[in-house]
N, C-alpha and C. Protein backbone atom coordinates (compact mmCIF):
# COMPACT_ATOMS: atom_id res chain seq x y z
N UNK A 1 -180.70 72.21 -108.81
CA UNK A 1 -182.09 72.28 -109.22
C UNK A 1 -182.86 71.07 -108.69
N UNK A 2 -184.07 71.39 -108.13
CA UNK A 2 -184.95 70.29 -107.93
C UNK A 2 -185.18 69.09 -108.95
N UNK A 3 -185.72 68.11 -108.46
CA UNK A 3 -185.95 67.14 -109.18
C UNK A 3 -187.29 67.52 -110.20
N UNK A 4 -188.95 68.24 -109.57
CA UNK A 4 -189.46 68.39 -110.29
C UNK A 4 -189.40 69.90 -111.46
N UNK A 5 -188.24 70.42 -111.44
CA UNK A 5 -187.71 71.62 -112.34
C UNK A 5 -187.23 70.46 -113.32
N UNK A 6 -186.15 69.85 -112.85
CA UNK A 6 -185.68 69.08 -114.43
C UNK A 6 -186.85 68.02 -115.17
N UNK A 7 -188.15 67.53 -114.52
CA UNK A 7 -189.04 67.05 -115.16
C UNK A 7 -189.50 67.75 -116.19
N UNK A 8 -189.84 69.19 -115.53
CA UNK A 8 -190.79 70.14 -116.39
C UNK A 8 -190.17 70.18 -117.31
N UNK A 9 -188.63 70.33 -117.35
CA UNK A 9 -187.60 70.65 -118.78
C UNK A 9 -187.33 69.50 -119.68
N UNK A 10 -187.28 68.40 -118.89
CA UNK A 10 -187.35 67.31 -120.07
C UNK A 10 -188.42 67.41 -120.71
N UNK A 11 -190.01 67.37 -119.73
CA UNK A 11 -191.16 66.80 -120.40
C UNK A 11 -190.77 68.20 -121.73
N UNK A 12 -190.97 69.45 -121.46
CA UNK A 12 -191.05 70.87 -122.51
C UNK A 12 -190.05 70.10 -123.21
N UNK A 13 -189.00 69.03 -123.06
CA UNK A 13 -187.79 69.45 -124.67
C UNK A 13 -188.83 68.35 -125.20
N UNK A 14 -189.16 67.16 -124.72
CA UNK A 14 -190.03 66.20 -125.63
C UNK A 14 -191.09 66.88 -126.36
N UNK A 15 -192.17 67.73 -125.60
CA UNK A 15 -193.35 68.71 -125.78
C UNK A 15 -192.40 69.82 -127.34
N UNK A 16 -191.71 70.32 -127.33
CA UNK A 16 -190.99 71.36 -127.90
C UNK A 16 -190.67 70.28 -129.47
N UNK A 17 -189.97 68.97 -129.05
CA UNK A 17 -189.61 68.46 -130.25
C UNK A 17 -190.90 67.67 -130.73
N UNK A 18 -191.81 67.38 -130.38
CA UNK A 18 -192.87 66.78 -130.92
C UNK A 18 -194.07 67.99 -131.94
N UNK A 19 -193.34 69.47 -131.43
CA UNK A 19 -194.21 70.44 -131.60
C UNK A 19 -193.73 71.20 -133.36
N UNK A 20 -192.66 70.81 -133.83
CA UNK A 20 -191.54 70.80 -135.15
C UNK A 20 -192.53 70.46 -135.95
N UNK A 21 -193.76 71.39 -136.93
CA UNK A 21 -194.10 70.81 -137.95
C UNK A 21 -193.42 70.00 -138.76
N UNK A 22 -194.30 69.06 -139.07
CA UNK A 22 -193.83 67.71 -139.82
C UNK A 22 -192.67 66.90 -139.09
N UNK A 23 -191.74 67.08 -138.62
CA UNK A 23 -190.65 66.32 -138.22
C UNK A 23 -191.76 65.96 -136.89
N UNK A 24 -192.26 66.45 -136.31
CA UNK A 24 -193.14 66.15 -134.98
C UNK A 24 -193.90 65.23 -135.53
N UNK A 25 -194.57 65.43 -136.54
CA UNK A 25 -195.85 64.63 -137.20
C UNK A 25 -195.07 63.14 -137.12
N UNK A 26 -194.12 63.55 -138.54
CA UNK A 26 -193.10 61.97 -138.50
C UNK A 26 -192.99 61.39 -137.62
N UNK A 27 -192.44 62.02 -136.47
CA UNK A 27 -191.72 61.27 -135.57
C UNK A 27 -193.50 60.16 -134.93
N UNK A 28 -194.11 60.89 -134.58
CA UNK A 28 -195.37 60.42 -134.30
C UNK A 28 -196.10 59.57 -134.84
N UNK A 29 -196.44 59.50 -136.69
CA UNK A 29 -197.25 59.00 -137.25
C UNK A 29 -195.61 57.13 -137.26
N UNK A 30 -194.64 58.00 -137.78
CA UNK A 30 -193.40 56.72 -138.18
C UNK A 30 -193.74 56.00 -136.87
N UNK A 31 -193.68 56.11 -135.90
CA UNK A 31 -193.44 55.12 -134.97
C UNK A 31 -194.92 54.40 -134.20
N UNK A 32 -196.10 54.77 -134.93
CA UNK A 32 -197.34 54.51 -134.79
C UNK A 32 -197.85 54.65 -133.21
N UNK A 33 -197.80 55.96 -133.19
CA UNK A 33 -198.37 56.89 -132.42
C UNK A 33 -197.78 56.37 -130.69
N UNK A 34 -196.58 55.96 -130.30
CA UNK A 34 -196.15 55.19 -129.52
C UNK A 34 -195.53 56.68 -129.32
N UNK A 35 -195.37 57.81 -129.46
CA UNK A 35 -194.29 58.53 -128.25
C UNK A 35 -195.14 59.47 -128.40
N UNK A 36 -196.75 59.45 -128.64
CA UNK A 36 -197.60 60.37 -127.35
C UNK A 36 -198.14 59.20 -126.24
N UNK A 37 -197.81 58.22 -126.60
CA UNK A 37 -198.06 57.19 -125.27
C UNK A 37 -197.18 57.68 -123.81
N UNK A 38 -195.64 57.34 -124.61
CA UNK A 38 -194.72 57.68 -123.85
C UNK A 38 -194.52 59.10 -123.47
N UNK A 39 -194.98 60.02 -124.25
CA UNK A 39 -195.07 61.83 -123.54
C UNK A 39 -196.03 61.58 -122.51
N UNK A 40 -197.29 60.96 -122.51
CA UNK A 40 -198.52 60.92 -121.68
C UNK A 40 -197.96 60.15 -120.46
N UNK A 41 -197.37 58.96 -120.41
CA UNK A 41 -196.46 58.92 -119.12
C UNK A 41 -195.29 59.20 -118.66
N UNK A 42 -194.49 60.43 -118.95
CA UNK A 42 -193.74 61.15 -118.76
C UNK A 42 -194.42 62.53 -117.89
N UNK A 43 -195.30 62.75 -118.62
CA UNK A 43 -196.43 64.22 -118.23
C UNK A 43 -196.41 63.40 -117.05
N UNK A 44 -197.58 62.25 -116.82
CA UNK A 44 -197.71 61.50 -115.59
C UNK A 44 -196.62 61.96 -114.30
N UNK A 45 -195.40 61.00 -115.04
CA UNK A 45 -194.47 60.56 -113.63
C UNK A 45 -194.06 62.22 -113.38
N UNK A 46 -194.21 63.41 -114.17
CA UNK A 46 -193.74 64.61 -114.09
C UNK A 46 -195.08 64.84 -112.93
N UNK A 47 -195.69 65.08 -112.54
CA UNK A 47 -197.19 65.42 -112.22
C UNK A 47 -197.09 64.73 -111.05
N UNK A 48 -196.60 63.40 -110.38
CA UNK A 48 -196.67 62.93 -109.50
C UNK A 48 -195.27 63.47 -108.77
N UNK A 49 -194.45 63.85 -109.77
CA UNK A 49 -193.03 64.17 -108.76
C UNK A 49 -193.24 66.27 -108.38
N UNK A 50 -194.35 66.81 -108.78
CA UNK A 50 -194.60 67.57 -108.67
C UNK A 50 -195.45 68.04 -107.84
N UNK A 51 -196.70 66.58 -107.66
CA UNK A 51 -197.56 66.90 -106.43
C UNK A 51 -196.93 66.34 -104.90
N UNK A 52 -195.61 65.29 -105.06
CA UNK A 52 -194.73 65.26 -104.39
C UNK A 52 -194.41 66.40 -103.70
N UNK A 53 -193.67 66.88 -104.28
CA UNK A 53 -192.77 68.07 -103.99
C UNK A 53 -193.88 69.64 -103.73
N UNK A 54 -194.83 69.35 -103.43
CA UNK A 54 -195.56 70.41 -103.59
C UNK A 54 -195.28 71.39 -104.76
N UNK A 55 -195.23 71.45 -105.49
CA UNK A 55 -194.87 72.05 -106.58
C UNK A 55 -196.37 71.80 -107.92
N UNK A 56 -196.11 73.14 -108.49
CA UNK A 56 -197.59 73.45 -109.06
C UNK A 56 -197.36 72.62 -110.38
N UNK A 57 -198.47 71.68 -111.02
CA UNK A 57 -198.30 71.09 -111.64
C UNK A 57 -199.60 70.82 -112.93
N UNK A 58 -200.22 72.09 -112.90
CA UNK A 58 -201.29 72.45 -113.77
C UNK A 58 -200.58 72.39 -115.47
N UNK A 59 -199.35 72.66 -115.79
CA UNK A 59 -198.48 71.88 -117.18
C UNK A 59 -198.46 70.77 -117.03
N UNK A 60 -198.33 70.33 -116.36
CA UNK A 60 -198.45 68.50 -116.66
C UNK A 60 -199.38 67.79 -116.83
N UNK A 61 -200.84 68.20 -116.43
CA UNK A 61 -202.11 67.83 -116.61
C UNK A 61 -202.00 68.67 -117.73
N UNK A 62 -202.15 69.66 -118.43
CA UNK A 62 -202.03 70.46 -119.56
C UNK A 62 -201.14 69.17 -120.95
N UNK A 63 -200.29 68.69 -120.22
CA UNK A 63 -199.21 67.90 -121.28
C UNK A 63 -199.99 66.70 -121.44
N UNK A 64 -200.77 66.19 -120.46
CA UNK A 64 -201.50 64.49 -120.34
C UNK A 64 -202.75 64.86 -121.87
N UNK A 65 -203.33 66.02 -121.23
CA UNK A 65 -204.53 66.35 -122.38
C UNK A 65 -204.38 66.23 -123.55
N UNK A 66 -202.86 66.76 -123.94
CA UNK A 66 -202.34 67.39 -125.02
C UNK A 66 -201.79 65.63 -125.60
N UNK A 67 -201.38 65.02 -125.07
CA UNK A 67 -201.29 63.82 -125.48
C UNK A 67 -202.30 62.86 -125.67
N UNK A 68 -203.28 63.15 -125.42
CA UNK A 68 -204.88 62.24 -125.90
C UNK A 68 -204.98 62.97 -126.63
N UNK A 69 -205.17 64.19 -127.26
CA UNK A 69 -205.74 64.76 -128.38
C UNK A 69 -204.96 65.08 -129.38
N UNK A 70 -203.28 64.98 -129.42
CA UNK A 70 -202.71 65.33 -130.33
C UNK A 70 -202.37 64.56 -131.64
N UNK A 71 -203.30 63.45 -131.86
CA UNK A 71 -203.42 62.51 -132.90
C UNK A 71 -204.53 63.47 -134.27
N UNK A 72 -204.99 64.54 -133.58
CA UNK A 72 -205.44 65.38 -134.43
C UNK A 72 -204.62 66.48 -135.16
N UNK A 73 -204.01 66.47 -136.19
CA UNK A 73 -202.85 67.42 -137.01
C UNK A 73 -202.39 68.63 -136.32
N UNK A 74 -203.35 69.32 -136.86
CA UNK A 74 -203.13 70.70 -136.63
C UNK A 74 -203.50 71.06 -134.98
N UNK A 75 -204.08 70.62 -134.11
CA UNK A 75 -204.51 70.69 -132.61
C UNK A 75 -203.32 70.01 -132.01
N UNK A 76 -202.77 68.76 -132.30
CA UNK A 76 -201.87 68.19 -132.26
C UNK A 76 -200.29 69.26 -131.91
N UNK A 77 -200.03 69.77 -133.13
CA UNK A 77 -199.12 70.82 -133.40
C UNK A 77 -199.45 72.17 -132.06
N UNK A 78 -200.64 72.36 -132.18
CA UNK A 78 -200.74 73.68 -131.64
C UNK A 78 -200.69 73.28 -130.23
N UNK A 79 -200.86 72.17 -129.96
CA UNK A 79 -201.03 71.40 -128.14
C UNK A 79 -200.21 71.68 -127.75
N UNK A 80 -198.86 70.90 -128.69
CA UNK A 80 -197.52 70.68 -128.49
C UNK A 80 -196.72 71.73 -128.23
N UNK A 81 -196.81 72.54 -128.77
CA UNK A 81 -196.33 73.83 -128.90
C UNK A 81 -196.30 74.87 -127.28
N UNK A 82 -197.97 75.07 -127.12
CA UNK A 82 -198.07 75.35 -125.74
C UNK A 82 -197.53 74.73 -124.66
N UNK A 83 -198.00 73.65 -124.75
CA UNK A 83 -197.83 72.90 -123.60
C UNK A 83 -196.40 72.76 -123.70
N UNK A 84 -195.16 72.96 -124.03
CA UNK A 84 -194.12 73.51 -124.04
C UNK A 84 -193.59 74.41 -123.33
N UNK A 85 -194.35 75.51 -123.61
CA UNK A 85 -194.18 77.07 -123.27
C UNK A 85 -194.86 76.43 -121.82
N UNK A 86 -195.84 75.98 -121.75
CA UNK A 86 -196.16 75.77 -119.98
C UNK A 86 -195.43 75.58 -119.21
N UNK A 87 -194.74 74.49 -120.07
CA UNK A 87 -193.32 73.11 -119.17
C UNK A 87 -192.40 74.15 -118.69
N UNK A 88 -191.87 75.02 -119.60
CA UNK A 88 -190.68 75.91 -119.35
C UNK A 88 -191.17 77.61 -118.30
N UNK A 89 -192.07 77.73 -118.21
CA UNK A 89 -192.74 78.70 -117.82
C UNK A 89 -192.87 78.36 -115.98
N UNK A 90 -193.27 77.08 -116.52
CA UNK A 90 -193.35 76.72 -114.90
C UNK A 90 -192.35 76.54 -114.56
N UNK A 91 -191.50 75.66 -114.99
CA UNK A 91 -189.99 75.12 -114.59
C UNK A 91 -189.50 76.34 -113.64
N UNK A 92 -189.40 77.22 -114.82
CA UNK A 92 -188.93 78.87 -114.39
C UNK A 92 -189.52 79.31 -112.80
N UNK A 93 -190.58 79.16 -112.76
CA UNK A 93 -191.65 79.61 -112.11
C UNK A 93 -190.89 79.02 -110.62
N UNK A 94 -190.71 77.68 -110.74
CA UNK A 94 -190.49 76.86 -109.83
C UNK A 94 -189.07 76.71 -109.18
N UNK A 95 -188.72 76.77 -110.37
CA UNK A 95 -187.12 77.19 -109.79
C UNK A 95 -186.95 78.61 -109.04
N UNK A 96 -187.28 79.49 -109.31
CA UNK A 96 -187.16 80.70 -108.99
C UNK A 96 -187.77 81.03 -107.81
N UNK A 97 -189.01 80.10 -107.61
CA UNK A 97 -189.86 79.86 -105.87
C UNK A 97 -188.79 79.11 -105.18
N UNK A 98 -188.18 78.26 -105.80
CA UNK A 98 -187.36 77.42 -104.98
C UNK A 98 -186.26 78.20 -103.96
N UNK A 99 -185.69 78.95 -104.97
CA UNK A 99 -184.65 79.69 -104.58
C UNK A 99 -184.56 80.66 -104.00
N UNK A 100 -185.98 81.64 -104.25
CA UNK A 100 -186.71 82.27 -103.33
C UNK A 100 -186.53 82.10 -101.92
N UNK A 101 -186.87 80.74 -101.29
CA UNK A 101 -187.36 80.35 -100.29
C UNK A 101 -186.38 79.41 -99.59
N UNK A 102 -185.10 78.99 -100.41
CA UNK A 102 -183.79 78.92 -100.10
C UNK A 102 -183.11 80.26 -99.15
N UNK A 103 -183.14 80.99 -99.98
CA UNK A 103 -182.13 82.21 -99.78
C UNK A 103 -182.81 82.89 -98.61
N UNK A 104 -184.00 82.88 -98.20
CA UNK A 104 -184.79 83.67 -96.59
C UNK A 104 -184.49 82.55 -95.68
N UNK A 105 -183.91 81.30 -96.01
CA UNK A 105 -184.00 80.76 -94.66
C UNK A 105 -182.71 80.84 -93.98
């Protein structure tokens, strides 16, 4: 697997576990709001290893957003959540172009 497929899947398991009503909240509010810092440059270095690789990277700008605004509860939750389903959607997406375009050459 490519390098920017396993980004998308880390950033979605961080995105996925931050998205756990209340245990997401906790984890967020307990550590004073320091791992949507760290999701927001994760999304980042995901986004740069994606415009690298030519690889589509409209979830990762989706994940950066979702990390400036998810200090709001319930938007917070619902960000997280999607922008999850993006991470893994694309991953998919990308892997499956990859291999695509492996296997014709």
């Amino acid at each position: 697997m490519k390098l920017s497929v396993w980004a998308k899947v880390v950033s979605g398991l961080f995105e996925l576990i931050l998205a756990i009503p209340i245990i997401g909240g906790l984890i967020v509010i307990g550590n004073g709001y320091l791992p949507l810092t760290i999701v927001f440059f994760l999304h980042l270095t995901t986004l740069i290893i994606c415009v690298a690789a030519k690889h589509s990277f409209k979830s990762s700008v989706l994940g950066m957003i979702t990390s400036l605004i998810a200090w709001i509860p319930v938007v917070g939750w619902l960000f997280h959540g999607l922008t999850s389903i993006a991470l893994f959607v694309s991953a998919y997406q990308t892997r499956k172009k990859i291999s695509t375009s492996s296997s014709i050459q």
